[in-house]
Every structure is written in C-alpha cells, then in structure tokens.
Protein backbone atom coordinates (compact mmCIF):
# COMPACT_ATOMS: atom_id res chain seq x y z
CA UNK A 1 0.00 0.00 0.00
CA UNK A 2 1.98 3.29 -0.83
CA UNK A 3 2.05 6.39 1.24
CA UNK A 4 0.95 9.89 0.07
CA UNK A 5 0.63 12.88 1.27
CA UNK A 6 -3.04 15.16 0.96
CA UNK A 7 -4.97 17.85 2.36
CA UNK A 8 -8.00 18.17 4.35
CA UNK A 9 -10.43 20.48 5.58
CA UNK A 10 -12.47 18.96 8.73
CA UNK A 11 -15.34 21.72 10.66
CA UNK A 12 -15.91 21.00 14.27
CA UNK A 13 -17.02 22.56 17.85
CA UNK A 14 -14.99 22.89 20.44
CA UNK A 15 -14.97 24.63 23.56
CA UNK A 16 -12.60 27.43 24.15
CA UNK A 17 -11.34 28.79 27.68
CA UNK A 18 -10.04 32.71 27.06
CA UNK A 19 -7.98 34.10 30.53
CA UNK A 20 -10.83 36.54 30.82
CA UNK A 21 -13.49 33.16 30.89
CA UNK A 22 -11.08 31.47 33.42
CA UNK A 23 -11.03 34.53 35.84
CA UNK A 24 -13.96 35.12 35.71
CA UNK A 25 -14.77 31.69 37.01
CA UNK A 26 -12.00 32.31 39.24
CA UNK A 27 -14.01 35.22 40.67
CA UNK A 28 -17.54 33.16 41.28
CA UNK A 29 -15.84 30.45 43.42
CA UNK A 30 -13.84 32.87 45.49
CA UNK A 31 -15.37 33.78 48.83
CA UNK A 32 -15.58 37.55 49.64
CA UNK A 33 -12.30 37.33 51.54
CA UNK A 34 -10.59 36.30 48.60
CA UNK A 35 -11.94 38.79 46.63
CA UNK A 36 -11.19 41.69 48.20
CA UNK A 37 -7.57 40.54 48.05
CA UNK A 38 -8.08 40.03 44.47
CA UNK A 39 -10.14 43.76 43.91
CA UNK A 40 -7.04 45.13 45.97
CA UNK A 41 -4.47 44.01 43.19
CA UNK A 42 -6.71 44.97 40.87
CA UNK A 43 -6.51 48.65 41.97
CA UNK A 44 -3.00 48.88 42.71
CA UNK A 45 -2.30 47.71 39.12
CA UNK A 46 -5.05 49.19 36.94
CA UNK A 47 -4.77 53.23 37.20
CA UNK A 48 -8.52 53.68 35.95
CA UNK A 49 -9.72 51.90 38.73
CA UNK A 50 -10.83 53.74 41.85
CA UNK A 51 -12.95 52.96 44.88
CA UNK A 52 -16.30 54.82 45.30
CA UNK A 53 -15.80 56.22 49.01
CA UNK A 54 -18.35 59.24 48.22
CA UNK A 55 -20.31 57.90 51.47
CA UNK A 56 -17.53 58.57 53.64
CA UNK A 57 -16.72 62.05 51.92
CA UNK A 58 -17.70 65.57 54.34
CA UNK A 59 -20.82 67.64 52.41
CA UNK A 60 -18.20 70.37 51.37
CA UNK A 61 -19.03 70.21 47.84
CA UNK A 62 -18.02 68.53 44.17
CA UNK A 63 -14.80 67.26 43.28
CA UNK A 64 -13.19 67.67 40.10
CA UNK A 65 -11.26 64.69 40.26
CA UNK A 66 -14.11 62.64 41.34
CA UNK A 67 -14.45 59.24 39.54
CA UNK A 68 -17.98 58.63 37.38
CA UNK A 69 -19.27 55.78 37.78
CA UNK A 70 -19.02 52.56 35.44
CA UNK A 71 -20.88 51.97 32.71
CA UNK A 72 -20.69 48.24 34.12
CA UNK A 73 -22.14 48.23 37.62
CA UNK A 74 -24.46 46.32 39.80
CA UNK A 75 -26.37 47.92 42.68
CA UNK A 76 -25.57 45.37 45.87
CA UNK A 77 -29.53 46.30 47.51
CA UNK A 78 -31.09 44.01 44.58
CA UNK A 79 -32.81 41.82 46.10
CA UNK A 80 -35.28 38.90 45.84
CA UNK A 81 -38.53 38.26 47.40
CA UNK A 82 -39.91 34.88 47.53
CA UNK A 83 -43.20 33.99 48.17
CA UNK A 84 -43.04 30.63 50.25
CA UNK A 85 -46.30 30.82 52.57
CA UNK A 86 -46.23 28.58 54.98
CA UNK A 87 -49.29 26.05 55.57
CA UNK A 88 -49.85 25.49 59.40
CA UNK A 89 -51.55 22.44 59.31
CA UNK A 90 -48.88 20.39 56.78
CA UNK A 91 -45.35 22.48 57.47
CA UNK A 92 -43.47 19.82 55.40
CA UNK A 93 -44.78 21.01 52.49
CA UNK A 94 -43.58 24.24 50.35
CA UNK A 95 -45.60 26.73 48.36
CA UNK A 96 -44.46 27.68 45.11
CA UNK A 97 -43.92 31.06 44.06
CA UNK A 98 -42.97 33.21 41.15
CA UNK A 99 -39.53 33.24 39.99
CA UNK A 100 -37.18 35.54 41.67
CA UNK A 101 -37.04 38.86 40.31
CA UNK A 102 -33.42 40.45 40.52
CA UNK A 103 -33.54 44.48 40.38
CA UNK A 104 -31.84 46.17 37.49
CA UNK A 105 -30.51 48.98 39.22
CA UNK A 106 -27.67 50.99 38.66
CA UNK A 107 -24.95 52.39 40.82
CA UNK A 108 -21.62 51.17 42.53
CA UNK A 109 -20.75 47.82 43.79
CA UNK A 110 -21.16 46.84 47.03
CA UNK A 111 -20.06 42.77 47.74
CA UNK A 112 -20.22 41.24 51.15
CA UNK A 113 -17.48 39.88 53.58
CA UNK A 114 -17.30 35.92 53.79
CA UNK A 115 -14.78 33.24 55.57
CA UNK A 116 -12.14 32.27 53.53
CA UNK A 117 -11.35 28.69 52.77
CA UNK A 118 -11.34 28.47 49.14
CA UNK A 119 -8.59 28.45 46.17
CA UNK A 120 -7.31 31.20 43.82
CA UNK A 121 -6.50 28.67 40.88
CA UNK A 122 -8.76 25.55 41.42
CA UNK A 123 -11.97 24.13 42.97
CA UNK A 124 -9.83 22.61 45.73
CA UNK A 125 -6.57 21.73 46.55
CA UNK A 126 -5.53 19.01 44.20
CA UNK A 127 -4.78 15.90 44.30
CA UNK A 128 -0.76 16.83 45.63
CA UNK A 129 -1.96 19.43 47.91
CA UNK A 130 -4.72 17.02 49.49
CA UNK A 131 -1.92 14.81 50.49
CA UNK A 132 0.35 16.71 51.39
CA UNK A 133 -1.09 18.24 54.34
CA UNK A 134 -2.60 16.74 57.04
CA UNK A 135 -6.11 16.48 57.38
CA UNK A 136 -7.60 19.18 60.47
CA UNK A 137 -9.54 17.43 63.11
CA UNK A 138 -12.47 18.87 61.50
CA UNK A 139 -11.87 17.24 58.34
CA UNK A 140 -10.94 14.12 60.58
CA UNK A 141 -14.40 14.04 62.48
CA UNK A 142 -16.57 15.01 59.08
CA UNK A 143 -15.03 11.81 57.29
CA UNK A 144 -16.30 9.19 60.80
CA UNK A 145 -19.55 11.25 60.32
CA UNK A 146 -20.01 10.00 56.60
CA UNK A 147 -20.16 6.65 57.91
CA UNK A 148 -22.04 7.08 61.24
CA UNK A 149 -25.14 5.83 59.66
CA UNK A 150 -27.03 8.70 61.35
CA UNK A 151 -30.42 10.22 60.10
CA UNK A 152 -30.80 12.59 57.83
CA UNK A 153 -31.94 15.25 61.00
CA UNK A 154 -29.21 13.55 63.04
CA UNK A 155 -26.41 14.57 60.08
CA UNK A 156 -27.16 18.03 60.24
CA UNK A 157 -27.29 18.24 63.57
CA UNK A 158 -23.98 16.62 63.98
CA UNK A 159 -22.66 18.94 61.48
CA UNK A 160 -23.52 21.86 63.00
CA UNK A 161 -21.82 20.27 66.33
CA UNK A 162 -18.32 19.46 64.29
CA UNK A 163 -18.05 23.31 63.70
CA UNK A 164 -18.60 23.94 67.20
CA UNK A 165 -15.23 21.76 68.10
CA UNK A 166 -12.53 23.66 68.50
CA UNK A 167 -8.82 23.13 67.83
CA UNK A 168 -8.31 21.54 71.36
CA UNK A 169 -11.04 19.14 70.82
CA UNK A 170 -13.86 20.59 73.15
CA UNK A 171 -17.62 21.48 72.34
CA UNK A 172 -18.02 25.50 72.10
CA UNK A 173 -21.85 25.26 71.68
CA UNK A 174 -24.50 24.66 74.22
CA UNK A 175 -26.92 22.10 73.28
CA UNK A 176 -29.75 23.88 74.19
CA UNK A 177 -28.92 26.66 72.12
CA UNK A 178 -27.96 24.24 69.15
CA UNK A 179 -31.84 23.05 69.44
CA UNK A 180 -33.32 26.38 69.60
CA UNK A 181 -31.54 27.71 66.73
CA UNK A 182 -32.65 24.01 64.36
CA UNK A 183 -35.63 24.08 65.87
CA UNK A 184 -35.29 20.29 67.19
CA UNK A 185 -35.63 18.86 70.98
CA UNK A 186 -32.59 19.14 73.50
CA UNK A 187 -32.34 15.62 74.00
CA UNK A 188 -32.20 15.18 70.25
CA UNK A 189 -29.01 17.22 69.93
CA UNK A 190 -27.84 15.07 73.55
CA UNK A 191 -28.45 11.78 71.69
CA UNK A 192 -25.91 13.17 68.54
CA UNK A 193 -23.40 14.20 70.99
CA UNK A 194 -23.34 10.99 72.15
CA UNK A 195 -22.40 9.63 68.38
CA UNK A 196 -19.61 12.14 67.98
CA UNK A 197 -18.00 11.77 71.71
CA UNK A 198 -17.37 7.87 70.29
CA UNK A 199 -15.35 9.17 67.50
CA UNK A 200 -11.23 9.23 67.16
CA UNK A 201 -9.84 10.55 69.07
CA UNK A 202 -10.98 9.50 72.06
CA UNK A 203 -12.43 12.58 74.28
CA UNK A 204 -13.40 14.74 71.04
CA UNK A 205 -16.23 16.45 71.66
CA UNK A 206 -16.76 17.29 75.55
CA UNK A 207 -17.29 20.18 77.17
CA UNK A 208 -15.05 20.13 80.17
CA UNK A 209 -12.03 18.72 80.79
CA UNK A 210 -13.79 16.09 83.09
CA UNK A 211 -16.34 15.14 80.50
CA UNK A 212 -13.16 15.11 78.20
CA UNK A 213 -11.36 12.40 80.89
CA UNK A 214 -14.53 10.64 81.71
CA UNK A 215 -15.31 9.97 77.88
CA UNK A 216 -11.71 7.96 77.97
CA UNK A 217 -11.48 5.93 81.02
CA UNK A 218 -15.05 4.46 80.01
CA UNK A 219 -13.48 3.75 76.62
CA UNK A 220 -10.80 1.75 78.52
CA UNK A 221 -13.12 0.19 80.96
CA UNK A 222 -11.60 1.94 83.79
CA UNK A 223 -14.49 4.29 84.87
CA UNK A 224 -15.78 3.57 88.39
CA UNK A 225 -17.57 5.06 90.83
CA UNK A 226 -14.13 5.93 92.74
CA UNK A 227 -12.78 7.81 89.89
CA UNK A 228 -16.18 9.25 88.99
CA UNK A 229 -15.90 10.79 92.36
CA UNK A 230 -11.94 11.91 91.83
CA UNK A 231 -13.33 13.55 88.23
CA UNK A 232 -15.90 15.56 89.71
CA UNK A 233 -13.38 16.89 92.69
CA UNK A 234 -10.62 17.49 90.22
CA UNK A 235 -9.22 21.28 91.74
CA UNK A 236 -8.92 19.47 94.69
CA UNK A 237 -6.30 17.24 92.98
CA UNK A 238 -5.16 20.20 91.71
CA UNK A 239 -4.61 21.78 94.99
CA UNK A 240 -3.18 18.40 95.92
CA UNK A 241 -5.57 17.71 98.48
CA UNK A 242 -4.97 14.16 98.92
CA UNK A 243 -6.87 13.89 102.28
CA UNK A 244 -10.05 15.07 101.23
CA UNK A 245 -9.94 13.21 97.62
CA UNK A 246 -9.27 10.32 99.73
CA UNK A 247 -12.07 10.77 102.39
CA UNK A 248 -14.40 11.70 98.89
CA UNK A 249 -13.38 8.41 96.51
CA UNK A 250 -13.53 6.35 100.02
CA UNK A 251 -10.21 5.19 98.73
CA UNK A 252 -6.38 4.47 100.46
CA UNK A 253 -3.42 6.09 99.45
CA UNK A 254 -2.50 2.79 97.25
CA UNK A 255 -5.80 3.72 95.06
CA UNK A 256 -5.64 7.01 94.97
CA UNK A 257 -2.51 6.79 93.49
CA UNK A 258 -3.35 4.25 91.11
CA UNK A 259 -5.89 6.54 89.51
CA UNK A 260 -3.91 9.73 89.58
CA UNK A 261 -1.74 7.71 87.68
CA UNK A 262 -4.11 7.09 85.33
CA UNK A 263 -5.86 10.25 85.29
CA UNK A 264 -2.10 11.80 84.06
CA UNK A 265 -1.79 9.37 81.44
CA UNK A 266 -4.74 10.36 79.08
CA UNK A 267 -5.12 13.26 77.15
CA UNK A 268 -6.80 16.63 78.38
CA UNK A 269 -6.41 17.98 74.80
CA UNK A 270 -7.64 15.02 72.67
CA UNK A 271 -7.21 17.50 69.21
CA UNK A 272 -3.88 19.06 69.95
CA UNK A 273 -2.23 16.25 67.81
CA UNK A 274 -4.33 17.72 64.51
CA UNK A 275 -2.91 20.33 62.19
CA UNK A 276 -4.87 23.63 63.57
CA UNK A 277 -5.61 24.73 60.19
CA UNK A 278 -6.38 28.50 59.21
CA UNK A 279 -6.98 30.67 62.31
CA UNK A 280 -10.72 31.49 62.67
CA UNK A 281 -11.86 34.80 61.24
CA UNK A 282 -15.44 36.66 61.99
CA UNK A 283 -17.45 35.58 59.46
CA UNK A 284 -19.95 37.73 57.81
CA UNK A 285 -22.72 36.69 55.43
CA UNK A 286 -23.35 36.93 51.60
CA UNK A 287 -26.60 36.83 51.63
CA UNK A 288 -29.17 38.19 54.26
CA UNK A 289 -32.89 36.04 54.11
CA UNK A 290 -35.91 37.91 56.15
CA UNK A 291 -38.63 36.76 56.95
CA UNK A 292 -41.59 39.47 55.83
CA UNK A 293 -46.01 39.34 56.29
CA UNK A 294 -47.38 36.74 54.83
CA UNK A 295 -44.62 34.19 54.54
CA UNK A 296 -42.57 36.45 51.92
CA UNK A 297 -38.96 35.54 52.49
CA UNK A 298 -37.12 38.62 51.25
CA UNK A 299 -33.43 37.43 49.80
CA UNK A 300 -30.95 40.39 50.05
CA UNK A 301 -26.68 40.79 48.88
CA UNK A 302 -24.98 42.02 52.11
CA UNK A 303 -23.59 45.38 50.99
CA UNK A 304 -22.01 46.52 53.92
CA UNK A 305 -18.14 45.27 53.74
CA UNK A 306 -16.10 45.19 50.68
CA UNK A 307 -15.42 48.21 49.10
CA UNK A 308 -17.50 49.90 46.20
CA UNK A 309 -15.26 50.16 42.47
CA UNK A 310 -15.81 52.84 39.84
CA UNK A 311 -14.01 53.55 36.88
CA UNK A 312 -12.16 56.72 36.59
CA UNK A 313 -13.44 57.97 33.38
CA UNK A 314 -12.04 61.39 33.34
CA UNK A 315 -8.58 60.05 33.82
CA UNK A 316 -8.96 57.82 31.53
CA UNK A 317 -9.75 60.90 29.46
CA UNK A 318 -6.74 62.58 30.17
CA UNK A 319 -4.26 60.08 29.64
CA UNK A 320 -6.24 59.05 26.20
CA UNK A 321 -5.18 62.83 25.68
CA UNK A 322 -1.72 62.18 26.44
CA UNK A 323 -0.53 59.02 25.16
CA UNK A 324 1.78 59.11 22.39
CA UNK A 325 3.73 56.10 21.52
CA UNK A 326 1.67 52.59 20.35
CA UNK A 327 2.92 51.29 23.60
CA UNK A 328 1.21 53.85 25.50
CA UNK A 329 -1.84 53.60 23.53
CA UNK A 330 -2.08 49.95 24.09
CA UNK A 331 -1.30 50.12 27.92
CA UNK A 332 -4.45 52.55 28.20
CA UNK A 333 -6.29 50.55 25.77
CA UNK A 334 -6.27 47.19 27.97
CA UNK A 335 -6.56 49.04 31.01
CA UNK A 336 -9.74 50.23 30.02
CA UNK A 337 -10.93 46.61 29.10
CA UNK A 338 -9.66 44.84 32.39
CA UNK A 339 -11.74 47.20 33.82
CA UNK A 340 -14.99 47.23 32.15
CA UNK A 341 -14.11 43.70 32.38
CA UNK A 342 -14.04 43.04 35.81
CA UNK A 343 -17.13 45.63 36.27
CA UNK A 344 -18.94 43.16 33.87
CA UNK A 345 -17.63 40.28 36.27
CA UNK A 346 -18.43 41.57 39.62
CA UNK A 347 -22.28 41.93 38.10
CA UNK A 348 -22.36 38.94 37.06
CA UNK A 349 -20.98 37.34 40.06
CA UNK A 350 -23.30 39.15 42.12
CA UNK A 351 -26.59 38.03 40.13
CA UNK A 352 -25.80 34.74 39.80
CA UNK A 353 -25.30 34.26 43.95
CA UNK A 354 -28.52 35.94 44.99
CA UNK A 355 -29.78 33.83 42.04
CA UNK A 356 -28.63 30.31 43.48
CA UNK A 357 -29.33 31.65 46.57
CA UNK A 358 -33.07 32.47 45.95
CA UNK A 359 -33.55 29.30 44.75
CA UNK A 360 -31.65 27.18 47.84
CA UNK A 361 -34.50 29.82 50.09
CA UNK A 362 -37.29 28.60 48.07
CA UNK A 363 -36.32 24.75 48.25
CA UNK A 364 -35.28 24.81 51.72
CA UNK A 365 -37.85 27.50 53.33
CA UNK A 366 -39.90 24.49 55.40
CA UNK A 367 -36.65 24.12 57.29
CA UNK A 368 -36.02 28.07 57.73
CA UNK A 369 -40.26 28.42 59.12
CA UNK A 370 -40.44 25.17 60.90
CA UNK A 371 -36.92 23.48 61.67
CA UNK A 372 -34.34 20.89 60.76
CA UNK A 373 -36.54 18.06 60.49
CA UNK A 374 -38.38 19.32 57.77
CA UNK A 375 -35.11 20.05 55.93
CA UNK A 376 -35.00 18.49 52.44
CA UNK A 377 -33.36 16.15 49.94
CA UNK A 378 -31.27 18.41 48.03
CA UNK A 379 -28.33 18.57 45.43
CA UNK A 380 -26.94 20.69 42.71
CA UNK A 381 -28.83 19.37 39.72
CA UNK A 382 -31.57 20.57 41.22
CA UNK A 383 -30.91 23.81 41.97
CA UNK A 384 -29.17 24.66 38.26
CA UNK A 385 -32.24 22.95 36.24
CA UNK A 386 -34.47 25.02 38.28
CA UNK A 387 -32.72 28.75 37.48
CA UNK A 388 -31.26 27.83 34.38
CA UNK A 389 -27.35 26.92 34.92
CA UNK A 390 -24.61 24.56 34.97
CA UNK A 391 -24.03 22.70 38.30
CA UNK A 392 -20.53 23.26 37.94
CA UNK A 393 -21.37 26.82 38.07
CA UNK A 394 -23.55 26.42 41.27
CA UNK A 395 -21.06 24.38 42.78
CA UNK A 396 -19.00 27.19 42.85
CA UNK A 397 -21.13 29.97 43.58
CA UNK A 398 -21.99 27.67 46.47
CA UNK A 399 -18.62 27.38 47.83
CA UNK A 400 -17.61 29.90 50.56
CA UNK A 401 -20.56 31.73 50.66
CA UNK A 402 -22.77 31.93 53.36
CA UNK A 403 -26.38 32.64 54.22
CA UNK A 404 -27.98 34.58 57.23
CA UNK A 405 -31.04 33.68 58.42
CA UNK A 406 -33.38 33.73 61.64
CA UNK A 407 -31.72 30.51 62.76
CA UNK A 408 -28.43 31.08 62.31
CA UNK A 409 -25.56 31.53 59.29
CA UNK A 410 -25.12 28.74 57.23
CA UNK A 411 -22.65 27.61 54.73
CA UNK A 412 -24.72 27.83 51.48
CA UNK A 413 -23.40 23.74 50.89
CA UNK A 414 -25.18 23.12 54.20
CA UNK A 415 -28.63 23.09 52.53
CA UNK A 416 -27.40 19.97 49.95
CA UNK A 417 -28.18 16.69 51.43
CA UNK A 418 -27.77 13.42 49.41
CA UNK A 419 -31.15 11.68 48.18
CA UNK A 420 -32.10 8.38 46.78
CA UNK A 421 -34.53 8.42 43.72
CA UNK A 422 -38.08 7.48 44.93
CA UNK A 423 -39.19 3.69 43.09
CA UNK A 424 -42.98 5.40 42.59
CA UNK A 425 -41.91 8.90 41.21
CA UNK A 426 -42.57 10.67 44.42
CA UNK A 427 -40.76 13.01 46.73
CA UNK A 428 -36.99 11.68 46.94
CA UNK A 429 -35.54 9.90 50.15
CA UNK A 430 -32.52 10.99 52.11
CA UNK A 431 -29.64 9.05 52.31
CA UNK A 432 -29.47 8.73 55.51
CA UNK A 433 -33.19 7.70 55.86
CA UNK A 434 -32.62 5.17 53.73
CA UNK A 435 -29.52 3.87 55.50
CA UNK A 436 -31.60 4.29 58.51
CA UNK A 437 -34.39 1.77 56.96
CA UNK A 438 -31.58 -0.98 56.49
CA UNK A 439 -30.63 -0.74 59.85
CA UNK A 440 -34.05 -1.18 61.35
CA UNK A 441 -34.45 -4.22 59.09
CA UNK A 442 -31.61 -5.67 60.23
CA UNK A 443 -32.15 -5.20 63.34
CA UNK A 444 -35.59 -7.08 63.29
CA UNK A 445 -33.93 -10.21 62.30
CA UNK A 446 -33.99 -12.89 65.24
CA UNK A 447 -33.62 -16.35 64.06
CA UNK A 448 -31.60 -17.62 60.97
CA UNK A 449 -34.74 -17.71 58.95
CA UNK A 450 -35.31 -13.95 59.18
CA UNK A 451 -31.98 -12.52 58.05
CA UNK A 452 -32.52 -10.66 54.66
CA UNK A 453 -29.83 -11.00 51.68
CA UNK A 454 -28.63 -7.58 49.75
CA UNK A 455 -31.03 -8.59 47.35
CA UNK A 456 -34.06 -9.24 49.72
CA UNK A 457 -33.28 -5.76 51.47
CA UNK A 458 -33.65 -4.30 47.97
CA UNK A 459 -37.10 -6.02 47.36
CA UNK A 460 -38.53 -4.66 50.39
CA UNK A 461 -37.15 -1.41 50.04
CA UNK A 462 -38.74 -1.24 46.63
CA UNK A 463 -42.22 -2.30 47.97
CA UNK A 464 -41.61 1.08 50.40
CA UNK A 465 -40.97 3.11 47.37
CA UNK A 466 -37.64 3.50 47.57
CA UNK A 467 -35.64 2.48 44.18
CA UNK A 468 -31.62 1.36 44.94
CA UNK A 469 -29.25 -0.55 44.15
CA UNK A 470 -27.68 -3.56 46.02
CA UNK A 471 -24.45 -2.50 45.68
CA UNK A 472 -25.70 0.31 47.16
CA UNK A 473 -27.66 -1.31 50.23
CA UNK A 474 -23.84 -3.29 50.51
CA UNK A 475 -21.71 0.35 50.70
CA UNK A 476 -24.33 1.60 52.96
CA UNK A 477 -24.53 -2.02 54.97
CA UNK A 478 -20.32 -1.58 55.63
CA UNK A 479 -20.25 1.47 56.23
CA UNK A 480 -22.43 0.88 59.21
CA UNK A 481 -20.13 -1.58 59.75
CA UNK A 482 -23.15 -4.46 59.73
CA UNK A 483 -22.01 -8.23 58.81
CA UNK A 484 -22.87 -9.59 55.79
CA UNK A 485 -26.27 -12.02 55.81
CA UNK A 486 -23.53 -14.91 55.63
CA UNK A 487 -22.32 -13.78 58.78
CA UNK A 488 -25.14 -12.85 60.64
CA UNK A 489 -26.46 -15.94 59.92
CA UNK A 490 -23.30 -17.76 61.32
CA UNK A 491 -23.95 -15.60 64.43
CA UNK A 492 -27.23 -16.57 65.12
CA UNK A 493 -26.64 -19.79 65.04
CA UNK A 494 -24.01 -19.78 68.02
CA UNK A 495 -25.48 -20.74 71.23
CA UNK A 496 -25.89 -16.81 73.31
C-alpha cells in the first residue's frame, strides 16, 4: 500500500477557555475574603480603577477629580422576594412562588465579607496538595460522620456540632442553644453528641475537661464510681488535696494513686495532635434572608463590607489625551478593558449568587419556618435545572458563601443533602433515611430464617418506594459496619 501525502479540511465545535473566561470563574468560586484581596491588586495595578468612598466624603461640595461611575455596575440592595407561605396544618410542604425577580438597578458595587477557605486557581486543593497536608480534626471528624449511619436530621445536627469543636477538641456550643436555633428537641441534639464523643480521638467532643477524661477511662473500661468521684473533685487534685480526695473516693493512698496515675496518662487535649488549620476569622454573610407578612422571604446581597469600584473615566480621558507612543496607547487601551471587564464580572458574580441563593430559600424555606426536620433532599442538579445553569457553576457559587437567616448563618453547601430516587416517582428519600431503613431491618432479624440478603433488602425497600441498588444497600450495609447475611447468619446460630 503506498504512502501519500493530501490535504483536508475537517469543521468542528470545540470549547474554548479565554484568561478573561477562566477569571472570571476564578471570581464566582472565590469567597468575599478572597476577593477583596483580588479587587485590591486589581486597583493597585489598573490606574482607571478607583474605589467609590463618596459615602464617607464631608458635604463640602463637588470634586473635580471625582471618579464617574461605570458603565458596568451592579447595585448590591437588589434583592429577591420569595413567596413561600407557609401552611400550618402540613409544614413539610412548600408553596411555590414566582420566579425571583433580581432588580436592574444601577450604581456602585457593594459585595459582602465571607470566611475564607477556598482556592485562587482551582476548585480545591488538588490531588498533591490534598496529600500533602494533614487532614484538620475537622476534616478528621466530618469523614467518621459519613459513615455514622445517622439520620438525615441527626447529620445536620452533627454537622452543625463538628463546627462547634474547636482546635483543642472541646464542644463551644451549648446544646440547648444548638436546638433552639434548628428548631429540634434538646435531648435530640444530647443523643448526637453521644455519636460524635465515640469518634477518634478518644475525648473529642466534651465540654469540660472532666467530661473530656470521663469519655476515655469508660473507653478503657476503667471508669468507676471511685474515679467518677476523683473527676468531679478534680481542683482538689489540683490543689493536691490528697486527704479530702481520699475521704471523697472512700479510697487508700495505694488507690488514689493508682488513679492519679491514670488520670495523668490520658489526654486533656484530645485535638492538639491535629494540624490547627487557618486561624478562625469573623465571618460575615453573603446573603441576608428575612422573613416578611405573609410568609414572603425577602433574599438580600450584604452590601455593607467590601469596598465599592468605579471607573475613573475622566482620567482615563486625560491620559487618552496624552498618550503618544503605540505602547502607551495599548497600555491605556487594555486598562480600560480589564476594567470594564471586571465591572462586567463583579455583576455577574453578584446576580448569579442571589440567584442560586433564591432558589436554595425557596427549596429549603420548610426548614427556615419550621426546623431541621423538615429540611429536604437536596443537590446541585436541582438547583441549576431550576434557574437555568450549569451545576458546575452552582457548585462554585456555592462554595464559601454563606447565608444569614433567623436561625443562624449557614454555609450555602449546608442546605445539599444526598437523596435516593423514589421507586414510585414521588418526593426523593434521604440518604441517611434510607440507610436508617436498612438498619431497622436488620435489626428485626432474630432467628436464621429472618436474616434478609442484599437482594431481599432491595425487594422490600422497593415495595416502600424506595428504588436502589444492592451495591448500594452493601456500601451503605459496611459502612455501618453491619455483617454480611452470611455472617449474621453464622452468628445466630451460636449458642448466646
């Protein structure tokens, strides 16, 4: 067969990243922190750039160098109000409303101020920075909480207790206050702290250093009443008061010793041996939600912290005037384009979070009127086929951003919770409800004859209208760290 040479012409699509596209997908994922950071370079090298600080100016009149403002600007009071009216006698379920109206308004930009966590130049880390580092003992306690098998309630609410651990390893948060602001029972919260306080490491989670201790010599087996008694009467061991500890435990000196001894060899700072990660900042929201008459929640930008940008159109004027060279020309020239660039941007960005955000209200507002137990099912697909986007794009509008409302600020990502397709084409099922349902099944099973297979499990979750897999019901089976059927079997058949 011989070889030749020819031409040929082939048309095709393809998808083309510019900078300007990248950075300005840069700018959506960044939290508020990060962007002002950003804005701040932005200003130092861009001369037409200029921050509006007209509200902080004394009444004494114009100035001529005063910057107009750009053609390219957002007003940060647009709002959204969404009408979600809730039904008293049936709170679970959600009114629908018209779609969120976003004002076009002009003016300068106002952006709000928001925790920092996220990257300048990816979605995360990487792969090479994620192991690298060490994983924080919040990172530590989130991936035991994956596989706690808890509720869908009980997640949350163990979520929201994580973030309350600090660096030492000790609960910040009372539980009663936790309950109040999810609007769930005391004991509820109580029964969750419970889950966490048997994670690694040992101790995580208490609120005192004698809870901490107490919480490890029970998982040793070593907690008695004597050393109950020695815990509860520890500044006394403190002011090495041996004689009254002694007279207290109803001990001799050969015991007392014995569990002094002990006492010093566990750990009063069970998450001192954990990277401590970033050092906590205030954290102020993105997005304020109200709660107005008649069930309107009204969805507002906080525009009180980062600063406001205009474009300095009568420099740019005189140094259009000025410039002689092609070089000079050109320098102006892209100046002027970053700018109405990033003006463009920082619109954008700001629509599209009250956007997402608006929509996460609407979805979510049973849990903002009535509590965490009527929080639903939700992920990203959702949210973009409902206003329109990409979830890639939500994903990142979602990340680092936070939400305000009458029972506390959120992480926007808190409102997501995994869901498994319903078998009859009804409402969605948690997760964790589901694992929940393969627990109680298992749990029923008290002879050899009644243990279910993967597959049976499957067949009766199907007949309760819930459609998954059995390699699904196996993943969530391990990961509550049940037997296999073989197994169970085996056990039930060994004399008690």
């Amino acid at each position: 067969m011989a070889l030749s040479a020819r031409l040929e012409i082939r048309q095709g699509q393809g998808l083309v990243i510019t900078p300007q596209l990248q950075q300005a997908i840069k700018l959506l994922q960044m939290s508020n922190l990060e962007l002002e950071v950003f804005v701040e370079t932005e200003l130092e090298r861009n001369p037409l750039l200029a921050r509006d600080e007209r509200d902080n100016e004394s009444d004494d009149g114009p100035h001529d160098e005063a910057p107009a403002p750009a053609e390219h600007a957002a007003d940060a009071e647009a709002r959204a109000d969404l009408d979600t009216t809730h039904d008293e006698a049936s709170p679970g379920e959600r009114a629908t409303g018209d779609a969120p109206e976003v004002a076009d308004v002009g003016g300068a930009i106002d952006w709000s101020r928001a925790g920092s966590g996220g990257s300048f130049d990816h979605d995360g880390e990487g792969m090479e920075g994620s192991l690298a580092r060490e994983k924080t003992l919040t990172e530590h306690l989130q991936d035991q909480l994956s596989a706690s098998g808890l509720t869908p309630v009980e997640g949350v609410i163990a979520g929201v207790l994580i973030d309350a651990v600090d660096e030492g390893g000790y609960l910040r948060a009372e539980t009663n206050e936790v309950a109040e602001r999810l609007g769930c029972a005391v004991e509820l919260v109580e029964k969750v702290l419970g889950v966490i306080q048997g994670f690694d490491p040992v101790g995580v989670a208490a609120r005192d250093v004698r809870e901490c201790l107490m919480i490890q010599l029970k998982d040793q087996n070593r907690y008695d009443p004597a050393i109950g008694a020695l815990l509860d009467n520890l500044p006394l061991l403190a002011k090495r008061d041996l004689s009254s500890l002694k007279k207290i435990c109803g001990v001799d000196d050969e015991d007392l010793r014995d569990m002094i001894a002990e006492i010093r060899g566990l750990t009063p700072r069970p998450g001192a041996a954990f990277p401590g990660g970033e050092a906590a900042s205030a954290v102020a929201p993105d997005v304020f939600v109200r709660e107005g008459p008649g069930g309107l929640w009204h969805v507002e930008l906080n525009s009180d912290t980062l600063p406001r940008l205009l474009l300095d159109q009568r420099y740019h004027a005189r140094v259009s005037g000025q410039s002689k060279t092609d070089q000079e020309k050109t320098f102006v020239s892209d100046c002027l384009a970053q700018a109405n660039w990033l003006m463009k941007s920082l619109d954008q960005r700001a629509r599209t979070i009250l956007k997402v955000s608006s929509e996460i209200v609407r979805q979510q507002d049973a849990f903002l009127a009535y509590g965490v137990q009527h929080l639903r099912p939700l992920n990203l697909k959702t949210v973009a086929d409902a206003i329109g986007m990409h979830e890639s794009t939500v994903s990142r509008v979602t990340s680092n951003k936070y939400i305000s409302t009458s029972r506390g600020l959120f992480e926007m990502k808190f409102f997501f919770t995994s869901s498994i397709a319903s078998s009859e084409g009804g409402e969605a099922h948690s997760a964790e409800s589901v694992r929940d349902k393969i627990k109680k099944l298992i749990e029923t099973e008290s002879r050899e004859a009644d243990v279910h297979s993967d597959d049976r499990i499957v067949e009766i979750l199907k007949v309760a209208g819930v459609d998954i897999a059995r390699r699904t019901v196996a993943k969530y089976r391990e990961a509550m760290r049940i037997p296999s059927s073989v197994d169970r079997r085996r056990m039930l058949k060994e004399p008690a």
